[in-house]
C-alpha atoms as a PDB file:
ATOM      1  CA  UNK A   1     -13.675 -38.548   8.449  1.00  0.00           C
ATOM      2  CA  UNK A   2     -14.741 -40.071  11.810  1.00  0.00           C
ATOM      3  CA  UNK A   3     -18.344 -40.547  10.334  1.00  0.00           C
ATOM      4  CA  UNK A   4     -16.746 -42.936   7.234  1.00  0.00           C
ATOM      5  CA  UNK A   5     -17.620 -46.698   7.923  1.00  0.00           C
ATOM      6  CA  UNK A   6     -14.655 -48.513   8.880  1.00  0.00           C
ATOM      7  CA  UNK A   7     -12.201 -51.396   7.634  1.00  0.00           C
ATOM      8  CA  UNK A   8      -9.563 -53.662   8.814  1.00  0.00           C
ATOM      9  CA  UNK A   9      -7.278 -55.192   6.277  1.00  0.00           C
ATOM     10  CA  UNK A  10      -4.976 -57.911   7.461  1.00  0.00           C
ATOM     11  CA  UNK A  11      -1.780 -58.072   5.385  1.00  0.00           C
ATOM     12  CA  UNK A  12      -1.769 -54.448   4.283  1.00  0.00           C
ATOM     13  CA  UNK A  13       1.728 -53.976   4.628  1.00  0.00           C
ATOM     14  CA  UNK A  14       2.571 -54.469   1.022  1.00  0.00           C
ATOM     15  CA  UNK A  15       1.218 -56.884  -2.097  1.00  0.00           C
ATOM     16  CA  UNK A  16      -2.970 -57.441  -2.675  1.00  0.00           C
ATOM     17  CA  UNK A  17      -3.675 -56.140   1.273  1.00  0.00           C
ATOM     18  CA  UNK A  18      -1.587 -52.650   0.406  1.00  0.00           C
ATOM     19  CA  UNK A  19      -3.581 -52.440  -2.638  1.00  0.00           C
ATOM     20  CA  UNK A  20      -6.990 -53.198  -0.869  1.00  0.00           C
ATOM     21  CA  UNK A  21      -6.172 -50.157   1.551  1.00  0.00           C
ATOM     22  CA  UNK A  22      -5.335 -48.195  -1.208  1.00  0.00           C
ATOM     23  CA  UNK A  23      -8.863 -49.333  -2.701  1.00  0.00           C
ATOM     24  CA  UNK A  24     -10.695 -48.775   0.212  1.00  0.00           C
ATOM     25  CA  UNK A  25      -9.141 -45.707   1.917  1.00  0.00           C
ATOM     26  CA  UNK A  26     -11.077 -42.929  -0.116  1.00  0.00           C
ATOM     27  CA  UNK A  27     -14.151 -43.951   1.350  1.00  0.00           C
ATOM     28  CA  UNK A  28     -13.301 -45.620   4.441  1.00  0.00           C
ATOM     29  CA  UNK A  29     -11.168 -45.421   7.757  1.00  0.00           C
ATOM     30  CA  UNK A  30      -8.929 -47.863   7.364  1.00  0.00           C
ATOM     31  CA  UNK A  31      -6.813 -50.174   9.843  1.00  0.00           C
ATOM     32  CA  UNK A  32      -3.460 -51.668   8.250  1.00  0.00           C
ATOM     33  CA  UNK A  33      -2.827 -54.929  10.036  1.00  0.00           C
ATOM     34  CA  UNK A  34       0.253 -55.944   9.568  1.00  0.00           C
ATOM     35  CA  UNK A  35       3.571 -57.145  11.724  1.00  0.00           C
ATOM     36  CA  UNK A  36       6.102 -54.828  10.056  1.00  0.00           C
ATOM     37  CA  UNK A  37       5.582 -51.549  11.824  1.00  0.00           C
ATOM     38  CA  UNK A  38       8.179 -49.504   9.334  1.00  0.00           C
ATOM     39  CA  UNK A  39       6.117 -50.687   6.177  1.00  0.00           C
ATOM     40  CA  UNK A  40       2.346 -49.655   7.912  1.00  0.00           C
ATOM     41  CA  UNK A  41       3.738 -46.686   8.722  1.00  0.00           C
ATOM     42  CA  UNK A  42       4.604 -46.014   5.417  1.00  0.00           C
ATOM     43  CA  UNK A  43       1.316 -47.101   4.131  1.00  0.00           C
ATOM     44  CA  UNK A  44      -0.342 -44.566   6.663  1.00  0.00           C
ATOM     45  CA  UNK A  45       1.364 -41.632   5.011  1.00  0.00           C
ATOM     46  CA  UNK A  46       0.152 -42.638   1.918  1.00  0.00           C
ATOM     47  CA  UNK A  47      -3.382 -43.118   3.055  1.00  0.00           C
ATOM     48  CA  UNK A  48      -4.474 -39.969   5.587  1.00  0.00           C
ATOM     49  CA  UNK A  49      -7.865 -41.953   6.466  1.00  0.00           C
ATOM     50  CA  UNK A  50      -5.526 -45.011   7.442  1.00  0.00           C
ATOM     51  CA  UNK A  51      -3.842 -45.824  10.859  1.00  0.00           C
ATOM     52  CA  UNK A  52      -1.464 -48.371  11.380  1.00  0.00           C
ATOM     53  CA  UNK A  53      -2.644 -51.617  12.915  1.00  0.00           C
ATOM     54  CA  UNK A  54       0.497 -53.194  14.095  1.00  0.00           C
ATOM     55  CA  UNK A  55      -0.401 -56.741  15.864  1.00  0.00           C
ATOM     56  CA  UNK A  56       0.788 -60.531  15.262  1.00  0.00           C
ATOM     57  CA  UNK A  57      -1.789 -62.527  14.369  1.00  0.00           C
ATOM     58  CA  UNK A  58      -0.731 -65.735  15.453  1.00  0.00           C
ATOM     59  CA  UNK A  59      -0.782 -64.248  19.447  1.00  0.00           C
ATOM     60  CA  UNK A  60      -4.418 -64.506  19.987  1.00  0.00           C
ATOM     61  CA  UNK A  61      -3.903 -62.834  23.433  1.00  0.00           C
ATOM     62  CA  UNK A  62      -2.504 -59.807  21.652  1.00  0.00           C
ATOM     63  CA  UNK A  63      -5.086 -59.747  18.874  1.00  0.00           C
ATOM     64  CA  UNK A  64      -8.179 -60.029  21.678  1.00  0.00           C
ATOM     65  CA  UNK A  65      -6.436 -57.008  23.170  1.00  0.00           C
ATOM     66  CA  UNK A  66      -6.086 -55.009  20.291  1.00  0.00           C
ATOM     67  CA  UNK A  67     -10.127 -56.022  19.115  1.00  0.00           C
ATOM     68  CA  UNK A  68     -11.143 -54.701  22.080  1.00  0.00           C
ATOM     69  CA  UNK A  69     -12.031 -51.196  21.167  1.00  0.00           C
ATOM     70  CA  UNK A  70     -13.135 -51.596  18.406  1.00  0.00           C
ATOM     71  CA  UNK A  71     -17.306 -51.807  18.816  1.00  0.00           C
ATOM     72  CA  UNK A  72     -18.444 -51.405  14.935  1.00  0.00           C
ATOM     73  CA  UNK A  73     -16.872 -52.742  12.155  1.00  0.00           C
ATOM     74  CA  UNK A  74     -18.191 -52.668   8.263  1.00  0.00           C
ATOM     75  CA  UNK A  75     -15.271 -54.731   6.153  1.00  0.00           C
ATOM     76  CA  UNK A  76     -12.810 -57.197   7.245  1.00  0.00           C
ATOM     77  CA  UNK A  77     -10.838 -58.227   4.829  1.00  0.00           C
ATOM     78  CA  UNK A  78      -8.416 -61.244   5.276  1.00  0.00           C
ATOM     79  CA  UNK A  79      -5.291 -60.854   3.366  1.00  0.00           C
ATOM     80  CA  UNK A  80      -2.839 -61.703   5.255  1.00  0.00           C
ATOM     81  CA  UNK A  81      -1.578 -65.667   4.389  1.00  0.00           C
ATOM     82  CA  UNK A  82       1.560 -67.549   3.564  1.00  0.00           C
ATOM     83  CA  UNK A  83       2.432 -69.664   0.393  1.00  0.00           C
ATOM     84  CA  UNK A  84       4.579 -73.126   1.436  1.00  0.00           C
ATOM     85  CA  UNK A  85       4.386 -75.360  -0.981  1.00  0.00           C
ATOM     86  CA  UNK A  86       5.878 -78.753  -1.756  1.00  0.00           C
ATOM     87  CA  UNK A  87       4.902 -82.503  -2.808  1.00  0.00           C
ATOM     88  CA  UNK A  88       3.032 -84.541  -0.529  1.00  0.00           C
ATOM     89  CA  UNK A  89       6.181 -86.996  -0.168  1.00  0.00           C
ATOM     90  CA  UNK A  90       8.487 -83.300   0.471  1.00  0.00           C
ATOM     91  CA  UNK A  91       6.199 -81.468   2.952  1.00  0.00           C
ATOM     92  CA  UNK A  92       6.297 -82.386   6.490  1.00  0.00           C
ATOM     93  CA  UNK A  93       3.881 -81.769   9.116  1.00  0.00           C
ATOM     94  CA  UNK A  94       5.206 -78.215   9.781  1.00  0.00           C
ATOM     95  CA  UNK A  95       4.541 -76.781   6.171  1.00  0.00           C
ATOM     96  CA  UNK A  96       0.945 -78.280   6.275  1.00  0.00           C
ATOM     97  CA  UNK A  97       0.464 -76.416  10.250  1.00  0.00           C
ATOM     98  CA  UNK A  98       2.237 -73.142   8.761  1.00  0.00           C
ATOM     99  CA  UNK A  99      -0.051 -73.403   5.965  1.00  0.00           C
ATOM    100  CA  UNK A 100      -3.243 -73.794   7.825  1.00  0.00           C
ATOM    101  CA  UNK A 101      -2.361 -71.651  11.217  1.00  0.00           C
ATOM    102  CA  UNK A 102      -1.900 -68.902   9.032  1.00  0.00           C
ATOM    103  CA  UNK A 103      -4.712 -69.035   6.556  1.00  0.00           C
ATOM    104  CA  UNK A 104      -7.305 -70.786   8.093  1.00  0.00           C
ATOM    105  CA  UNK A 105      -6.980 -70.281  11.819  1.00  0.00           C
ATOM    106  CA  UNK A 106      -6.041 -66.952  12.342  1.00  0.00           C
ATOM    107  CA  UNK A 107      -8.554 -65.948   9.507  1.00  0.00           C
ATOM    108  CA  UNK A 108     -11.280 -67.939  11.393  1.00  0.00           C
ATOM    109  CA  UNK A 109     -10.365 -66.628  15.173  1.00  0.00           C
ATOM    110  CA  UNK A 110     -10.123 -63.073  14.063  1.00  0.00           C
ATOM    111  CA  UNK A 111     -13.131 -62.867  12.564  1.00  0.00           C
ATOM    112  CA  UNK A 112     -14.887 -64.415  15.712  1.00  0.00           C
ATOM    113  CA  UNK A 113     -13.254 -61.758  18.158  1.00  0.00           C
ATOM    114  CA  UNK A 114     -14.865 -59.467  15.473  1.00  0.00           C
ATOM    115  CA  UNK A 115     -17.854 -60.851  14.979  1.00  0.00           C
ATOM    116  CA  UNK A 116     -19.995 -58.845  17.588  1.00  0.00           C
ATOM    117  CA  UNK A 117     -18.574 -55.627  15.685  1.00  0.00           C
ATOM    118  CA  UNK A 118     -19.330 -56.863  12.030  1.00  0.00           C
ATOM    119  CA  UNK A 119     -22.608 -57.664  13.495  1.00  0.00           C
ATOM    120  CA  UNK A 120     -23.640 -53.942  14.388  1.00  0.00           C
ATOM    121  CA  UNK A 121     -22.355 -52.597  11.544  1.00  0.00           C
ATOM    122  CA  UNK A 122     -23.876 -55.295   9.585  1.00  0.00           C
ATOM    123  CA  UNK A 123     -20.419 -55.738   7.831  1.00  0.00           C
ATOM    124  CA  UNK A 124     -18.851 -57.069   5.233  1.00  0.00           C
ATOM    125  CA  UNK A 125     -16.058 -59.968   5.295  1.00  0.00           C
ATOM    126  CA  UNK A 126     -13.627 -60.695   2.883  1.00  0.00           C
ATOM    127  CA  UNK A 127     -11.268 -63.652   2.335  1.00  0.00           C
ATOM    128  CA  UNK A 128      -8.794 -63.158   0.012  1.00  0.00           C
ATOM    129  CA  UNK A 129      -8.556 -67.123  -1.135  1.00  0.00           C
ATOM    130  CA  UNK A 130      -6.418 -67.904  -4.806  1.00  0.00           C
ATOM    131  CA  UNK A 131      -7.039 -70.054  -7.568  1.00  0.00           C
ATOM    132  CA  UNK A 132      -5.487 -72.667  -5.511  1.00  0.00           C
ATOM    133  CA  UNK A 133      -8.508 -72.685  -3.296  1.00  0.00           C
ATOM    134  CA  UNK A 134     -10.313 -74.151  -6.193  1.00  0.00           C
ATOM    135  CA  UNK A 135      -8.398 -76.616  -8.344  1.00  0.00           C
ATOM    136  CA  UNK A 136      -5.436 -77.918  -6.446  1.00  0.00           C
ATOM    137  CA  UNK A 137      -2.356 -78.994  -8.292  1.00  0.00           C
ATOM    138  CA  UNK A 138       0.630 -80.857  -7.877  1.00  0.00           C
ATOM    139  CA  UNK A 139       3.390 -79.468  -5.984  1.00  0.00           C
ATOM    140  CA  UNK A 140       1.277 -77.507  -4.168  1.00  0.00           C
ATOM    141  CA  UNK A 141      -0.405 -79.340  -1.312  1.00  0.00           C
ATOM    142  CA  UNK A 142      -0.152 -77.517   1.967  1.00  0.00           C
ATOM    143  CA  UNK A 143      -1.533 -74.213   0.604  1.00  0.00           C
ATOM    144  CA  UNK A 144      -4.229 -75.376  -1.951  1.00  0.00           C
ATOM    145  CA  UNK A 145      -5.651 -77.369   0.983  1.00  0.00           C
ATOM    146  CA  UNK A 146      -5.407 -74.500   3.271  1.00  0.00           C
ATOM    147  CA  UNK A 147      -7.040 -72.761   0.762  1.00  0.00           C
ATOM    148  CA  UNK A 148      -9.877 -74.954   0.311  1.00  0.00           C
ATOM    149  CA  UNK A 149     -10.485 -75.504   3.944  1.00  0.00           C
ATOM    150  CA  UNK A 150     -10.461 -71.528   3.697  1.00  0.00           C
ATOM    151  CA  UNK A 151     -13.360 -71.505   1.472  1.00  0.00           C
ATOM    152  CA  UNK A 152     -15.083 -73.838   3.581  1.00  0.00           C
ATOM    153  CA  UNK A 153     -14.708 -71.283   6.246  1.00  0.00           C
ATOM    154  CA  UNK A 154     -16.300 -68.138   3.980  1.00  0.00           C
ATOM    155  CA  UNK A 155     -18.831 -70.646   3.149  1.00  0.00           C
ATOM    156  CA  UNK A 156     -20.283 -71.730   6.916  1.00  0.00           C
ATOM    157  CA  UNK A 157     -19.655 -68.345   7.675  1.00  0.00           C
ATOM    158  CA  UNK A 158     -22.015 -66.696   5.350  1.00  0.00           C
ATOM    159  CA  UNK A 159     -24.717 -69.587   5.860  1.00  0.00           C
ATOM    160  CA  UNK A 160     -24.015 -68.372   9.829  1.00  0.00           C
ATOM    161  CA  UNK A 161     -24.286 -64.894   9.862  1.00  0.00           C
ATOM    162  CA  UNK A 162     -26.473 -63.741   6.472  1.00  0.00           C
ATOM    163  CA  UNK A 163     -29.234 -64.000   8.674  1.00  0.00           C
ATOM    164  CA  UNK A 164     -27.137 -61.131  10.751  1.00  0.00           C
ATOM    165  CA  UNK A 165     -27.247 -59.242   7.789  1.00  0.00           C
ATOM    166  CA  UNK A 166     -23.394 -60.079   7.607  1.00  0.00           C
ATOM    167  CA  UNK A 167     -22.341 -60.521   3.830  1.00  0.00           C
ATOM    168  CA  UNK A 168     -19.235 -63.103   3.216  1.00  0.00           C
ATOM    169  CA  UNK A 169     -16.971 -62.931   0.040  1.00  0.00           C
ATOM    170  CA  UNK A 170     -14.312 -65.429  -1.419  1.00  0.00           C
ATOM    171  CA  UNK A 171     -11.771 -63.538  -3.913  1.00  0.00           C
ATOM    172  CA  UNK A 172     -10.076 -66.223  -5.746  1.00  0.00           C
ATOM    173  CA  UNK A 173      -7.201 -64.691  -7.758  1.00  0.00           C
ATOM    174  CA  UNK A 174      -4.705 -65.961 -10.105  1.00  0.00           C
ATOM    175  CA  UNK A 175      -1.481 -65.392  -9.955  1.00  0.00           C
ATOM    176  CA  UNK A 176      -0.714 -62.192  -8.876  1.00  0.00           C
ATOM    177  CA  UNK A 177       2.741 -60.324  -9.122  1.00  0.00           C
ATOM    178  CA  UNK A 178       3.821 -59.814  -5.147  1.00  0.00           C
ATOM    179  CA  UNK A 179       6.548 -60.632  -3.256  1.00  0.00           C
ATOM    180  CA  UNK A 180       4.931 -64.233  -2.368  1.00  0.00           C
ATOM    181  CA  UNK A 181       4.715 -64.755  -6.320  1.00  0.00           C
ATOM    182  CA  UNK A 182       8.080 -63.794  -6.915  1.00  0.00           C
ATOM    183  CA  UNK A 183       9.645 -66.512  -4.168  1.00  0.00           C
ATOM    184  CA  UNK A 184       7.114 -69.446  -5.626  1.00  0.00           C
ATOM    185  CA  UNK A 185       8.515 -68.690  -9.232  1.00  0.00           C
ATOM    186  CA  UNK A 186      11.908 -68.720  -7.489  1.00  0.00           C
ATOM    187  CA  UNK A 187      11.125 -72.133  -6.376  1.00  0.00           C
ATOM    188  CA  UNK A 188       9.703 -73.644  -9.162  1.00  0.00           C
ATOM    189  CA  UNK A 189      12.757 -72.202 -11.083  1.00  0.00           C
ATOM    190  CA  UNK A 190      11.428 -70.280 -13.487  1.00  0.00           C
ATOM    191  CA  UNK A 191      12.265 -66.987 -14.890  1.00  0.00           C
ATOM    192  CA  UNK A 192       9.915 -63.955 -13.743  1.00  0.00           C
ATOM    193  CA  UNK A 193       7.952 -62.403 -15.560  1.00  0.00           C
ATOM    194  CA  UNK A 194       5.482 -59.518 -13.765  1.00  0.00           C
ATOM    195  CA  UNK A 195       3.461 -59.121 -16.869  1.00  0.00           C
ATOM    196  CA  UNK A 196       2.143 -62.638 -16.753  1.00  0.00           C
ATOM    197  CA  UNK A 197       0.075 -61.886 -13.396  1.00  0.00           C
ATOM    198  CA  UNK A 198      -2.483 -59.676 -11.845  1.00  0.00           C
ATOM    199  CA  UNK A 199      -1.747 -56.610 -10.722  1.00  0.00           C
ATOM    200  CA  UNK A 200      -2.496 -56.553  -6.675  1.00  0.00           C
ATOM    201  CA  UNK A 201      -4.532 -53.107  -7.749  1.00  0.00           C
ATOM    202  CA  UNK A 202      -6.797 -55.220 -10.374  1.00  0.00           C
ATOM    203  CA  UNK A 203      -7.565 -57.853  -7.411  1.00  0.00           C
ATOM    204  CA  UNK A 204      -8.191 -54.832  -4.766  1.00  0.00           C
ATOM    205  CA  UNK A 205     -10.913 -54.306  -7.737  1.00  0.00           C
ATOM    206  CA  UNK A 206     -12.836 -56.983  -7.241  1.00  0.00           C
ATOM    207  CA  UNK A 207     -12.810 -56.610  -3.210  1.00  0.00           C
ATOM    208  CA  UNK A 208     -14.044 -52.669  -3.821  1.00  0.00           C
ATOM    209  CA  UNK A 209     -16.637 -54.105  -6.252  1.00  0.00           C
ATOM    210  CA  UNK A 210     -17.796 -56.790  -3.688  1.00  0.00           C
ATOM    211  CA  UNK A 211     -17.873 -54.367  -0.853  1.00  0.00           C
ATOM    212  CA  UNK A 212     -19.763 -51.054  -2.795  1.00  0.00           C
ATOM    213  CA  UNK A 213     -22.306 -53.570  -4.046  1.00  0.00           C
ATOM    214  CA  UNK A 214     -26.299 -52.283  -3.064  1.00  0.00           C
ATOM    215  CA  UNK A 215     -27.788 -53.691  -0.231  1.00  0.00           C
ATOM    216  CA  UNK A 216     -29.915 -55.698  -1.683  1.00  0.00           C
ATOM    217  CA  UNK A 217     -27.031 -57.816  -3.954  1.00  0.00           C
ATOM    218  CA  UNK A 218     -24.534 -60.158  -1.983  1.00  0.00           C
ATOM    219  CA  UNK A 219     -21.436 -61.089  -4.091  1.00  0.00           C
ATOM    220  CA  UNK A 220     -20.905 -64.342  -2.515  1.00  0.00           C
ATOM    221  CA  UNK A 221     -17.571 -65.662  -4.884  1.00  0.00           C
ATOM    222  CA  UNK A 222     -15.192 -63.904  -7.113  1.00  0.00           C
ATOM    223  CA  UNK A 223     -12.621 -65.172  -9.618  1.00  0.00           C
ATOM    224  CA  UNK A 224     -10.330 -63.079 -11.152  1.00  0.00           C
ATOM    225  CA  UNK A 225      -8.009 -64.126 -13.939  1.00  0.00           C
ATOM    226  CA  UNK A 226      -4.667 -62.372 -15.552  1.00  0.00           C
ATOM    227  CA  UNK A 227      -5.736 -61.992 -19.335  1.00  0.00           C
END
Protein backbone atom coordinates (compact mmCIF):
# COMPACT_ATOMS: atom_id res chain seq x y z
CA UNK A 1 0.00 0.00 0.00
CA UNK A 2 2.77 2.47 0.99
CA UNK A 3 4.01 2.42 -2.73
CA UNK A 4 0.20 3.76 -4.00
CA UNK A 5 0.44 7.54 -5.02
CA UNK A 6 -1.25 9.60 -2.59
CA UNK A 7 -4.41 11.99 -2.16
CA UNK A 8 -5.83 14.54 0.06
CA UNK A 9 -9.49 15.25 -0.15
CA UNK A 10 -10.78 18.23 1.73
CA UNK A 11 -14.43 17.78 2.77
CA UNK A 12 -14.41 14.00 2.86
CA UNK A 13 -16.39 13.70 5.79
CA UNK A 14 -19.63 13.07 4.05
CA UNK A 15 -21.49 14.39 0.56
CA UNK A 16 -19.24 14.69 -3.05
CA UNK A 17 -15.67 14.66 -0.82
CA UNK A 18 -16.90 11.10 0.94
CA UNK A 19 -17.70 9.93 -2.42
CA UNK A 20 -14.34 11.15 -4.01
CA UNK A 21 -12.48 9.02 -1.23
CA UNK A 22 -14.57 6.31 -1.92
CA UNK A 23 -13.54 6.89 -5.74
CA UNK A 24 -10.12 7.23 -5.15
CA UNK A 25 -9.26 4.86 -2.26
CA UNK A 26 -8.81 1.56 -4.39
CA UNK A 27 -5.94 2.95 -5.98
CA UNK A 28 -4.68 5.50 -3.76
CA UNK A 29 -3.69 6.36 -0.04
CA UNK A 30 -6.00 8.59 0.87
CA UNK A 31 -6.15 11.58 3.51
CA UNK A 32 -9.84 12.55 4.69
CA UNK A 33 -9.71 16.21 5.59
CA UNK A 34 -12.32 17.07 7.38
CA UNK A 35 -13.26 18.92 10.96
CA UNK A 36 -15.61 16.24 12.30
CA UNK A 37 -13.28 13.66 13.72
CA UNK A 38 -16.33 10.98 14.53
CA UNK A 39 -17.47 11.11 10.75
CA UNK A 40 -13.50 10.61 9.25
CA UNK A 41 -13.19 8.05 11.43
CA UNK A 42 -15.97 6.41 10.14
CA UNK A 43 -14.94 7.00 6.65
CA UNK A 44 -11.47 5.35 7.54
CA UNK A 45 -13.14 2.07 8.41
CA UNK A 46 -14.76 2.06 5.34
CA UNK A 47 -11.70 2.82 3.31
CA UNK A 48 -8.47 0.59 4.77
CA UNK A 49 -6.03 2.70 2.36
CA UNK A 50 -7.57 5.94 4.07
CA UNK A 51 -6.43 7.79 7.30
CA UNK A 52 -8.21 10.41 8.86
CA UNK A 53 -7.05 13.95 8.25
CA UNK A 54 -8.65 15.86 11.00
CA UNK A 55 -7.57 19.76 10.69
CA UNK A 56 -9.63 23.20 10.39
CA UNK A 57 -9.00 24.79 7.47
CA UNK A 58 -9.64 28.19 8.26
CA UNK A 59 -6.43 28.00 11.05
CA UNK A 60 -3.68 28.37 8.62
CA UNK A 61 -1.20 27.85 11.53
CA UNK A 62 -2.73 24.44 12.10
CA UNK A 63 -2.98 23.49 8.44
CA UNK A 64 1.02 24.58 7.84
CA UNK A 65 1.59 22.19 10.72
CA UNK A 66 -0.25 19.41 9.60
CA UNK A 67 1.37 19.95 5.62
CA UNK A 68 4.46 19.60 7.02
CA UNK A 69 5.17 15.97 6.53
CA UNK A 70 3.85 15.49 3.88
CA UNK A 71 6.87 15.76 0.98
CA UNK A 72 4.95 14.17 -2.23
CA UNK A 73 1.62 14.60 -3.09
CA UNK A 74 -0.26 13.32 -6.51
CA UNK A 75 -4.17 14.67 -6.10
CA UNK A 76 -5.57 17.38 -4.10
CA UNK A 77 -8.83 17.64 -4.37
CA UNK A 78 -10.79 20.68 -2.93
CA UNK A 79 -14.15 19.76 -1.71
CA UNK A 80 -14.62 21.18 1.12
CA UNK A 81 -16.96 24.71 0.67
CA UNK A 82 -20.05 26.28 2.09
CA UNK A 83 -23.36 27.33 0.30
CA UNK A 84 -24.81 30.97 1.81
CA UNK A 85 -26.90 32.35 -0.33
CA UNK A 86 -29.20 35.36 -0.43
CA UNK A 87 -30.13 38.59 -2.62
CA UNK A 88 -27.71 41.21 -3.02
CA UNK A 89 -30.10 43.69 -0.97
CA UNK A 90 -30.35 40.40 1.95
CA UNK A 91 -26.66 39.40 2.19
CA UNK A 92 -24.40 41.36 4.30
CA UNK A 93 -20.78 41.55 4.28
CA UNK A 94 -20.40 38.39 6.45
CA UNK A 95 -22.22 35.91 3.98
CA UNK A 96 -20.08 37.32 1.04
CA UNK A 97 -16.52 36.76 3.59
CA UNK A 98 -18.03 33.21 4.67
CA UNK A 99 -18.56 32.57 1.15
CA UNK A 100 -15.20 33.47 -0.15
CA UNK A 101 -12.89 32.49 3.11
CA UNK A 102 -14.15 29.21 2.66
CA UNK A 103 -14.07 28.54 -1.03
CA UNK A 104 -11.64 30.64 -2.37
CA UNK A 105 -9.09 31.31 0.33
CA UNK A 106 -8.60 28.32 2.07
CA UNK A 107 -8.73 26.46 -1.38
CA UNK A 108 -6.01 28.90 -2.65
CA UNK A 109 -3.63 28.83 0.69
CA UNK A 110 -3.80 25.11 0.94
CA UNK A 111 -2.82 24.41 -2.21
CA UNK A 112 0.25 26.83 -1.87
CA UNK A 113 1.50 25.08 1.46
CA UNK A 114 1.16 22.05 -0.94
CA UNK A 115 2.49 23.17 -3.78
CA UNK A 116 6.22 22.04 -3.31
CA UNK A 117 4.63 18.41 -2.76
CA UNK A 118 2.25 18.45 -5.89
CA UNK A 119 5.30 19.62 -7.59
CA UNK A 120 7.45 16.34 -7.00
CA UNK A 121 4.86 14.21 -7.54
CA UNK A 122 3.88 16.15 -10.49
CA UNK A 123 0.23 16.07 -9.11
CA UNK A 124 -2.96 16.56 -9.86
CA UNK A 125 -5.42 19.38 -8.35
CA UNK A 126 -8.91 19.35 -8.21
CA UNK A 127 -11.53 22.03 -7.43
CA UNK A 128 -14.72 20.88 -6.94
CA UNK A 129 -16.58 24.30 -8.33
CA UNK A 130 -20.79 23.94 -9.21
CA UNK A 131 -22.82 25.13 -11.87
CA UNK A 132 -22.97 28.26 -9.98
CA UNK A 133 -19.38 28.92 -10.85
CA UNK A 134 -20.58 29.40 -14.33
CA UNK A 135 -23.93 31.11 -14.78
CA UNK A 136 -24.83 32.97 -11.65
CA UNK A 137 -28.44 33.47 -10.75
CA UNK A 138 -30.54 35.41 -8.65
CA UNK A 139 -30.72 34.70 -5.10
CA UNK A 140 -27.58 33.37 -5.12
CA UNK A 141 -24.83 35.97 -4.97
CA UNK A 142 -22.26 35.25 -2.32
CA UNK A 143 -21.58 31.67 -3.51
CA UNK A 144 -21.87 31.95 -7.38
CA UNK A 145 -19.27 34.74 -7.02
CA UNK A 146 -17.17 32.71 -4.78
CA UNK A 147 -17.48 30.27 -7.21
CA UNK A 148 -16.40 32.18 -10.08
CA UNK A 149 -13.53 33.81 -8.37
CA UNK A 150 -12.84 29.95 -7.65
CA UNK A 151 -12.50 29.21 -11.21
CA UNK A 152 -10.36 32.05 -11.67
CA UNK A 153 -8.15 30.45 -9.17
CA UNK A 154 -8.01 26.74 -11.11
CA UNK A 155 -7.47 28.84 -14.06
CA UNK A 156 -4.06 31.01 -13.00
CA UNK A 157 -3.19 28.03 -11.33
CA UNK A 158 -2.91 25.71 -14.21
CA UNK A 159 -1.39 28.59 -16.52
CA UNK A 160 1.24 28.66 -13.24
CA UNK A 161 2.22 25.36 -12.68
CA UNK A 162 1.51 23.19 -16.20
CA UNK A 163 4.86 24.08 -16.93
CA UNK A 164 5.58 22.02 -13.44
CA UNK A 165 3.96 19.31 -14.98
CA UNK A 166 1.09 20.10 -12.40
CA UNK A 167 -2.41 19.37 -14.08
CA UNK A 168 -5.48 21.68 -12.70
CA UNK A 169 -9.21 20.56 -12.98
CA UNK A 170 -12.58 22.52 -12.44
CA UNK A 171 -15.63 19.99 -11.71
CA UNK A 172 -18.66 22.00 -12.17
CA UNK A 173 -21.66 19.96 -10.97
CA UNK A 174 -25.28 20.48 -10.85
CA UNK A 175 -27.19 20.03 -8.23
CA UNK A 176 -26.22 17.33 -6.29
CA UNK A 177 -28.28 15.52 -3.47
CA UNK A 178 -26.05 16.27 -0.05
CA UNK A 179 -26.69 17.67 3.01
CA UNK A 180 -25.78 21.35 1.59
CA UNK A 181 -28.57 20.62 -1.18
CA UNK A 182 -31.02 19.57 1.17
CA UNK A 183 -30.71 23.02 3.48
CA UNK A 184 -30.72 25.33 0.05
CA UNK A 185 -34.05 23.52 -1.01
CA UNK A 186 -35.07 24.13 2.61
CA UNK A 187 -34.51 27.71 2.00
CA UNK A 188 -35.89 28.27 -1.14
CA UNK A 189 -38.97 26.34 0.24
CA UNK A 190 -39.38 23.76 -1.86
CA UNK A 191 -40.20 20.20 -1.41
CA UNK A 192 -37.15 17.64 -1.80
CA UNK A 193 -36.80 15.58 -4.07
CA UNK A 194 -33.23 13.36 -4.17
CA UNK A 195 -34.02 12.00 -7.55
CA UNK A 196 -33.84 15.36 -9.21
CA UNK A 197 -29.90 15.65 -8.48
CA UNK A 198 -26.60 13.99 -8.94
CA UNK A 199 -25.61 11.43 -7.03
CA UNK A 200 -22.21 12.62 -5.03
CA UNK A 201 -20.86 8.98 -6.49
CA UNK A 202 -21.70 10.15 -10.28
CA UNK A 203 -19.66 13.56 -9.56
CA UNK A 204 -16.68 11.49 -7.71
CA UNK A 205 -16.88 10.04 -11.50
CA UNK A 206 -15.84 12.72 -13.20
CA UNK A 207 -12.90 13.60 -10.56
CA UNK A 208 -11.64 9.65 -11.02
CA UNK A 209 -11.97 10.23 -14.80
CA UNK A 210 -9.96 13.56 -14.63
CA UNK A 211 -7.35 12.13 -12.38
CA UNK A 212 -6.75 8.36 -14.30
CA UNK A 213 -6.51 10.33 -17.53
CA UNK A 214 -2.86 9.36 -19.62
CA UNK A 215 -0.17 11.55 -19.25
CA UNK A 216 -0.23 12.98 -22.18
CA UNK A 217 -4.24 14.34 -21.91
CA UNK A 218 -5.01 17.20 -19.30
CA UNK A 219 -8.78 17.48 -18.52
CA UNK A 220 -8.73 21.07 -17.82
CA UNK A 221 -12.93 21.64 -17.11
CA UNK A 222 -15.71 19.31 -16.36
CA UNK A 223 -19.49 19.78 -16.29
CA UNK A 224 -21.65 17.34 -15.10
CA UNK A 225 -25.41 17.51 -15.34
CA UNK A 226 -28.39 15.39 -13.48
CA UNK A 227 -30.30 13.85 -16.58
Amino acid sequence: MTDLPLALVTGASRGIGAAVAHALEPSHRVLLGGRDTAALAERAAELPGSRPWPVDLSDFDAVRAAVADIDRLDVLVHSAGVAELGTVEEAGAEDWRRNFEVNVVVVAELTRLLLPALRAAKGHVVVINSGAGLTARAGWGPYAASKFAARAFADVLRAEEEPNGVRVTSVHPGRTDTEMQRAIVAGEGGEYRPEKYLRPDSVAMAVLAAVSASPDAHLTELIVRPR
